[in-house]
N, C-alpha and C. Protein backbone atom coordinates (compact mmCIF):
# COMPACT_ATOMS: atom_id res chain seq x y z
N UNK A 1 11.61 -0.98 3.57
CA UNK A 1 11.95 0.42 3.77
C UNK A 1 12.79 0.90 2.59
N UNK A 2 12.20 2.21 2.15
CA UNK A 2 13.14 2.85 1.19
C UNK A 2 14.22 3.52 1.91
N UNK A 3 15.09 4.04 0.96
CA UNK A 3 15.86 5.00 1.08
C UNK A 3 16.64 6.34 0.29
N UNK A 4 16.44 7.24 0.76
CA UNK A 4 16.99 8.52 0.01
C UNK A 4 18.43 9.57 0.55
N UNK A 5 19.23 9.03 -0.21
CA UNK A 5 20.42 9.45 -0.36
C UNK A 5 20.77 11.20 -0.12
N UNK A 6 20.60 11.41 1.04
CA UNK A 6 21.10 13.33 0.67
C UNK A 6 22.25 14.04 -0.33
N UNK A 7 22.04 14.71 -0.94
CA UNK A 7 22.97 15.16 -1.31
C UNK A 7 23.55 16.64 -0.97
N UNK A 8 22.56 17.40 -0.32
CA UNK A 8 23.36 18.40 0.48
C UNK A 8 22.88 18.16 2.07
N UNK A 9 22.93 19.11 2.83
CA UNK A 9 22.53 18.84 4.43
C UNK A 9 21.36 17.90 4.59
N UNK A 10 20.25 18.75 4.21
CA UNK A 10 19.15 18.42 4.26
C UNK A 10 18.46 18.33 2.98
N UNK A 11 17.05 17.45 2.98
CA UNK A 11 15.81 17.32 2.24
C UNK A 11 14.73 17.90 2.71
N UNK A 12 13.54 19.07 2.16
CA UNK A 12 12.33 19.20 2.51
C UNK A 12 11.23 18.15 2.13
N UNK A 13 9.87 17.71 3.38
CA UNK A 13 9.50 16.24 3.04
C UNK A 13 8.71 16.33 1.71
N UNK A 14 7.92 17.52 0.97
CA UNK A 14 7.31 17.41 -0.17
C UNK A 14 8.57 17.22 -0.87
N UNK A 15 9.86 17.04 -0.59
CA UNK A 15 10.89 17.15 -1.68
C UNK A 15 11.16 15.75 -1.94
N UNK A 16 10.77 15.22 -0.53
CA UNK A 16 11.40 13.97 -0.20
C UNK A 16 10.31 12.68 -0.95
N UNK A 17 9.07 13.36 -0.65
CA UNK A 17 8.09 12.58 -1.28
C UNK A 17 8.12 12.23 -2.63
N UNK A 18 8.54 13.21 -3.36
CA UNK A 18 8.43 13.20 -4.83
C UNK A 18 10.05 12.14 -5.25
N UNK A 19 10.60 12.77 -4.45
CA UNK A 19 12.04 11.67 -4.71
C UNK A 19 11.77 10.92 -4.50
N UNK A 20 10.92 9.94 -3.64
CA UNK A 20 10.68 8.53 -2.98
C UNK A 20 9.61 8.06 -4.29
N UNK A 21 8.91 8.72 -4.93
CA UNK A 21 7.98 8.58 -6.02
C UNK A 21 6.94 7.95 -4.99
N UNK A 22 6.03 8.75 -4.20
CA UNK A 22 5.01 8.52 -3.39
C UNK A 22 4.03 9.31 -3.65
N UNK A 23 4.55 10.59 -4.82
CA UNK A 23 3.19 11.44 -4.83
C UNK A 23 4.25 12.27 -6.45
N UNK A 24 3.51 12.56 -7.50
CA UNK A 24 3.54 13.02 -8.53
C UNK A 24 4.09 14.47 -8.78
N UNK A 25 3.35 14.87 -7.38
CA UNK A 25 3.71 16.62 -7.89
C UNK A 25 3.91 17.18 -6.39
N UNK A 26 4.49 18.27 -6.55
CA UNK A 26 4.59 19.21 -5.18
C UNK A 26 3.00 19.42 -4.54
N UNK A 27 2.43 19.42 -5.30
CA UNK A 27 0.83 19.65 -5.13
C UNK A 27 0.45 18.53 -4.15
N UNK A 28 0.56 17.73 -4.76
CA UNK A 28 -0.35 16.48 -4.36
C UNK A 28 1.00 16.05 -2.95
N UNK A 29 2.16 16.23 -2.89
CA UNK A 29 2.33 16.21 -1.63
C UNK A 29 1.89 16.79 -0.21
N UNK A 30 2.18 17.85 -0.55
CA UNK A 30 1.10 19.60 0.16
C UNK A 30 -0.22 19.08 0.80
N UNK A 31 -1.32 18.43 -0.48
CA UNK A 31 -1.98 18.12 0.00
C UNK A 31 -2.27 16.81 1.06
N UNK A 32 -1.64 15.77 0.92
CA UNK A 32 -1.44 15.10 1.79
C UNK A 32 -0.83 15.10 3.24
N UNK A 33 0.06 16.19 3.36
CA UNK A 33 0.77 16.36 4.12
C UNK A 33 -0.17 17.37 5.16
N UNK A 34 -0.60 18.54 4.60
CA UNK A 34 -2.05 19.14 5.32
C UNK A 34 -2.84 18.74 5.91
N UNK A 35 -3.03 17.16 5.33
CA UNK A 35 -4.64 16.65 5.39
C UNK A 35 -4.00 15.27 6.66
N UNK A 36 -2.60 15.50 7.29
CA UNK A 36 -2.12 14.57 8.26
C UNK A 36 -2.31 13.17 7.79
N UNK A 37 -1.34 12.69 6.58
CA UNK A 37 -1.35 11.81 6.04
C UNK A 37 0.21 11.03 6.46
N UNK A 38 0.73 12.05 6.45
CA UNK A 38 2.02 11.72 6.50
C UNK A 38 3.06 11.84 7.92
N UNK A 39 3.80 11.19 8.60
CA UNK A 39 4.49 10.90 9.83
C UNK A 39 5.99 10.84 10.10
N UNK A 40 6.53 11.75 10.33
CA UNK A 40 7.92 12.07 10.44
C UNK A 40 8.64 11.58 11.50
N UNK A 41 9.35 10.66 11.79
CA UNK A 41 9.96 10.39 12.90
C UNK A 41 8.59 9.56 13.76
N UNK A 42 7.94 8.98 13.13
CA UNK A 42 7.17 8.40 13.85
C UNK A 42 5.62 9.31 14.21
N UNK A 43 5.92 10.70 14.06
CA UNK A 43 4.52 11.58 14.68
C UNK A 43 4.41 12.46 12.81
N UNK A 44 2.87 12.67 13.22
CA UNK A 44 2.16 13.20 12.18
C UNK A 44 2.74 14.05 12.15
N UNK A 45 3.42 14.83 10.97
CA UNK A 45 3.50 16.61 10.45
C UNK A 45 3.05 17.06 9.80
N UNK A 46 2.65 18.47 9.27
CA UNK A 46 1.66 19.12 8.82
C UNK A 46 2.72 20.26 8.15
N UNK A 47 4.04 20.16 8.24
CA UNK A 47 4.66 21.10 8.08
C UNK A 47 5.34 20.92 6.77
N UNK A 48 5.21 21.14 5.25
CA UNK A 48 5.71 20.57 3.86
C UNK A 48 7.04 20.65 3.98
N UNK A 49 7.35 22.47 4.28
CA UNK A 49 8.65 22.66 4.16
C UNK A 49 9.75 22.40 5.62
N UNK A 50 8.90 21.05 6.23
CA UNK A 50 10.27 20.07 7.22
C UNK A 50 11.05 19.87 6.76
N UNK A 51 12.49 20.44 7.68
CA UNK A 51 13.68 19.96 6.80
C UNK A 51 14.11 18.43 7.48
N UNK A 52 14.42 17.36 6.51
CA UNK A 52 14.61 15.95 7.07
C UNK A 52 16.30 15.79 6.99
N UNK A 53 16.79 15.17 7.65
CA UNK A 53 18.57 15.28 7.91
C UNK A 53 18.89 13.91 8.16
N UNK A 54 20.01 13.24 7.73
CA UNK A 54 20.20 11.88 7.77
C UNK A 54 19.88 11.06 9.11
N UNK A 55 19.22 9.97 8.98
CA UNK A 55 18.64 8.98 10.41
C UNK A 55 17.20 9.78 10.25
N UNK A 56 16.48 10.71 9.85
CA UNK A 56 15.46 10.94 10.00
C UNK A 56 14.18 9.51 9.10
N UNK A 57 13.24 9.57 9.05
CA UNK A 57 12.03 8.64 8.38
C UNK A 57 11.18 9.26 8.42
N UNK A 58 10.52 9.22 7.39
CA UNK A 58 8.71 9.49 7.16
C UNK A 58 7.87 8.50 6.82
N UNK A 59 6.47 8.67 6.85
CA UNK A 59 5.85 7.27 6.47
C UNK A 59 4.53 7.91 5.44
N UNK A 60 4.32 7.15 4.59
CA UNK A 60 2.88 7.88 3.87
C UNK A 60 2.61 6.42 3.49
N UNK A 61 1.33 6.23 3.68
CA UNK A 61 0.65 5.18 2.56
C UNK A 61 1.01 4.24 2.83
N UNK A 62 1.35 3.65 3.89
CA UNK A 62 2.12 1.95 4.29
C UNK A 62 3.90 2.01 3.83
N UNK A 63 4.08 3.40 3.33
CA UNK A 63 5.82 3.29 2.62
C UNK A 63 6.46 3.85 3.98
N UNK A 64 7.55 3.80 3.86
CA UNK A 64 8.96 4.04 5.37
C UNK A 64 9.96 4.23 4.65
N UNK A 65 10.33 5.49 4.52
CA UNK A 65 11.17 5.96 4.10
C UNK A 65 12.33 6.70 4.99
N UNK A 66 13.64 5.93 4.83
CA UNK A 66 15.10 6.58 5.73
C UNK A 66 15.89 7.69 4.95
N UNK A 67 16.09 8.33 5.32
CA UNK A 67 16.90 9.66 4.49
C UNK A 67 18.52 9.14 5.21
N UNK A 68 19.30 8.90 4.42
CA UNK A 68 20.73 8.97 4.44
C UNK A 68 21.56 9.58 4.67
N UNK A 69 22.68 9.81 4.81
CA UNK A 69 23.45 10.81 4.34
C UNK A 69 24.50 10.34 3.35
C-alpha cells in the first residue's frame, strides 16, 4: 500500500492519482475513473472531482492507496 501525505484538508482522486504516479495526466485519470476503473473506500466511483480526506483509500490497477493526514 501506498501513501499520500495531505497537505491541505483534502485531495481530489484525479489529483490523487497523478500524485500516486498511477496515471500521467489529468486526462488519462478522468478517463479511467469514468470508465469505473477505479474504487474509493472500497466501492467503484465515477466521480473525478471526489474529495478524499485522511483514512480515506482508492484502488486502480492492483495499487491501494491511503491518503494521510
Amino acid at each position: 500500500m501506498d501513501n499520500i501525505k495531505l497537505r491541505e484538508e483534502y485531495i481530489k482522486l484525479g489529483q490523487a492519482m497523478k500524485a500516486a504516479r498511477l496515471v500521467s495526466s489529468g486526462v488519462e485519470a478522468k478517463m479511467m475513473i469514468l470508465d469505473g476503473k477505479v474504487k474509493v473506500n472500497g466501492e467503484v466511483c465515477l466521480q473525478r472531482g471526489k474529495k478524499l480526506v485522511g483514512g480515506d483509500t482508492f484502488e486502480f490497477d492492483g495499487n491501494l492507496v491511503k491518503i494521510e493526514n
